[in-house]
C-alpha atoms as a PDB file:
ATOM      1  CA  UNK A   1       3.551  -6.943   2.027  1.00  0.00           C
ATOM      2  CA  UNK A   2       0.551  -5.442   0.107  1.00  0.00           C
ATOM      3  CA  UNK A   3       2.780  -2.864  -1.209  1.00  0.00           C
ATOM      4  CA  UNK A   4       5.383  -5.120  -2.361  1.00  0.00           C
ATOM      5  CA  UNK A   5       2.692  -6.829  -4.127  1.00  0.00           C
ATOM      6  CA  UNK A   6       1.631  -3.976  -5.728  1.00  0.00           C
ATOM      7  CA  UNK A   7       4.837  -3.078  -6.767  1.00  0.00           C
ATOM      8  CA  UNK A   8       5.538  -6.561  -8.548  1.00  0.00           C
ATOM      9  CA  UNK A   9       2.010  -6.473 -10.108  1.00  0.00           C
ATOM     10  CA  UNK A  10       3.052  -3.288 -11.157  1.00  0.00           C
ATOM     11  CA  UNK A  11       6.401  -4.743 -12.866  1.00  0.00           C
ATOM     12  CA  UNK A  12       4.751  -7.833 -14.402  1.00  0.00           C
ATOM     13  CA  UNK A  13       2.332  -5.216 -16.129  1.00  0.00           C
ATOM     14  CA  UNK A  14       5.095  -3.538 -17.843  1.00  0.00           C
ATOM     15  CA  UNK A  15       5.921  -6.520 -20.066  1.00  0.00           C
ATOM     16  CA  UNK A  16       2.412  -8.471 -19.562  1.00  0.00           C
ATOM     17  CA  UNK A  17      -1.025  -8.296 -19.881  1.00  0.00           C
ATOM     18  CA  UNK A  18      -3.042  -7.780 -16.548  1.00  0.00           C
ATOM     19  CA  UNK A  19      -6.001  -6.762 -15.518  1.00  0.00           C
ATOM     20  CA  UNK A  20      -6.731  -3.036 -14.495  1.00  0.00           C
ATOM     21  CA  UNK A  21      -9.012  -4.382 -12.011  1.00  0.00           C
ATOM     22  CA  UNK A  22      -6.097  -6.178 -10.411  1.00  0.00           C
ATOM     23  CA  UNK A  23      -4.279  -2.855  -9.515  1.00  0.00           C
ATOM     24  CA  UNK A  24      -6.866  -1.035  -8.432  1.00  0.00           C
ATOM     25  CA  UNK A  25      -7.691  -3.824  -5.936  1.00  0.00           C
ATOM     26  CA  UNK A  26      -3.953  -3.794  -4.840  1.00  0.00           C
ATOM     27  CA  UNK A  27      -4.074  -0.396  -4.530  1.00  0.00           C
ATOM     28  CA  UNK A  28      -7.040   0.230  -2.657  1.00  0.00           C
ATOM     29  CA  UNK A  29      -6.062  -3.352   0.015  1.00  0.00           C
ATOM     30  CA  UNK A  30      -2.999  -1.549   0.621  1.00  0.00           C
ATOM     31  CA  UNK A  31      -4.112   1.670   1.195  1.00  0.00           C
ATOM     32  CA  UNK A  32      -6.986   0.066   3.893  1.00  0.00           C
ATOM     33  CA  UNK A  33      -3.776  -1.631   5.351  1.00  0.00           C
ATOM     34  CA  UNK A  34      -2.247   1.521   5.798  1.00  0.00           C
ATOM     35  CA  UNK A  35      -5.359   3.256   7.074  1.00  0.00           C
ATOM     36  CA  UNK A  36      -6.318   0.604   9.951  1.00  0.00           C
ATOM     37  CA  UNK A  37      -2.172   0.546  11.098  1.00  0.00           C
ATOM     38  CA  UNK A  38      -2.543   4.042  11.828  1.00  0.00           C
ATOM     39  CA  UNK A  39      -6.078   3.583  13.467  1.00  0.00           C
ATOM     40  CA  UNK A  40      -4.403   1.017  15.530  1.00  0.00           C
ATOM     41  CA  UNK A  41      -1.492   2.858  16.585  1.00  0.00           C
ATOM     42  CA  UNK A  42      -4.013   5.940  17.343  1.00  0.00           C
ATOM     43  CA  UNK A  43      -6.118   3.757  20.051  1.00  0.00           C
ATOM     44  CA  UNK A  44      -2.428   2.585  21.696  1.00  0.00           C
ATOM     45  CA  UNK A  45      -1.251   6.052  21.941  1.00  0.00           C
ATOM     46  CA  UNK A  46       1.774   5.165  19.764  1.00  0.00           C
ATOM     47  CA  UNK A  47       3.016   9.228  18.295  1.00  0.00           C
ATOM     48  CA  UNK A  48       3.179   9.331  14.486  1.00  0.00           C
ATOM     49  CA  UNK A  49       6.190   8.954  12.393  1.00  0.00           C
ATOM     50  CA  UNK A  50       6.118  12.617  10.031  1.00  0.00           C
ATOM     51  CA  UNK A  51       6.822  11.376   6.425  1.00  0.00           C
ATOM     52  CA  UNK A  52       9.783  12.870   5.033  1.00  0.00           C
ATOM     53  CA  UNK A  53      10.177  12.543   1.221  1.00  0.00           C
ATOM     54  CA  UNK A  54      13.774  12.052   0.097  1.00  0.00           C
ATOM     55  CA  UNK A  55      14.399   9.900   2.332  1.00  0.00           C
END
């Protein structure tokens, strides 16, 4: 969800004026987000997914 967020914020910015500070907050939520799903997923023993770009 944070990503999609981003990516709208992102979009609006194009043809808008927004605030830098906005994107770097987006950025930096979603990349948390990201960080404590893997934590999570370490303590349950769920196997990471390998990121393959193309894809």
């Amino acid at each position: 969800v944070c990503r999609r967020a981003e990516r709208a914020v992102v979009a609006l910015a194009a043809g808008d004026v927004v605030d830098p500070a906005v994107l770097v907050y987006l950025n930096r939520l979603s990349d948390l987000l990201f960080d404590w799903a893997r934590l999570a997923n370490h303590r349950e023993g769920v196997p990471e997914t390998p990121w393959r770009p193309g894809r």
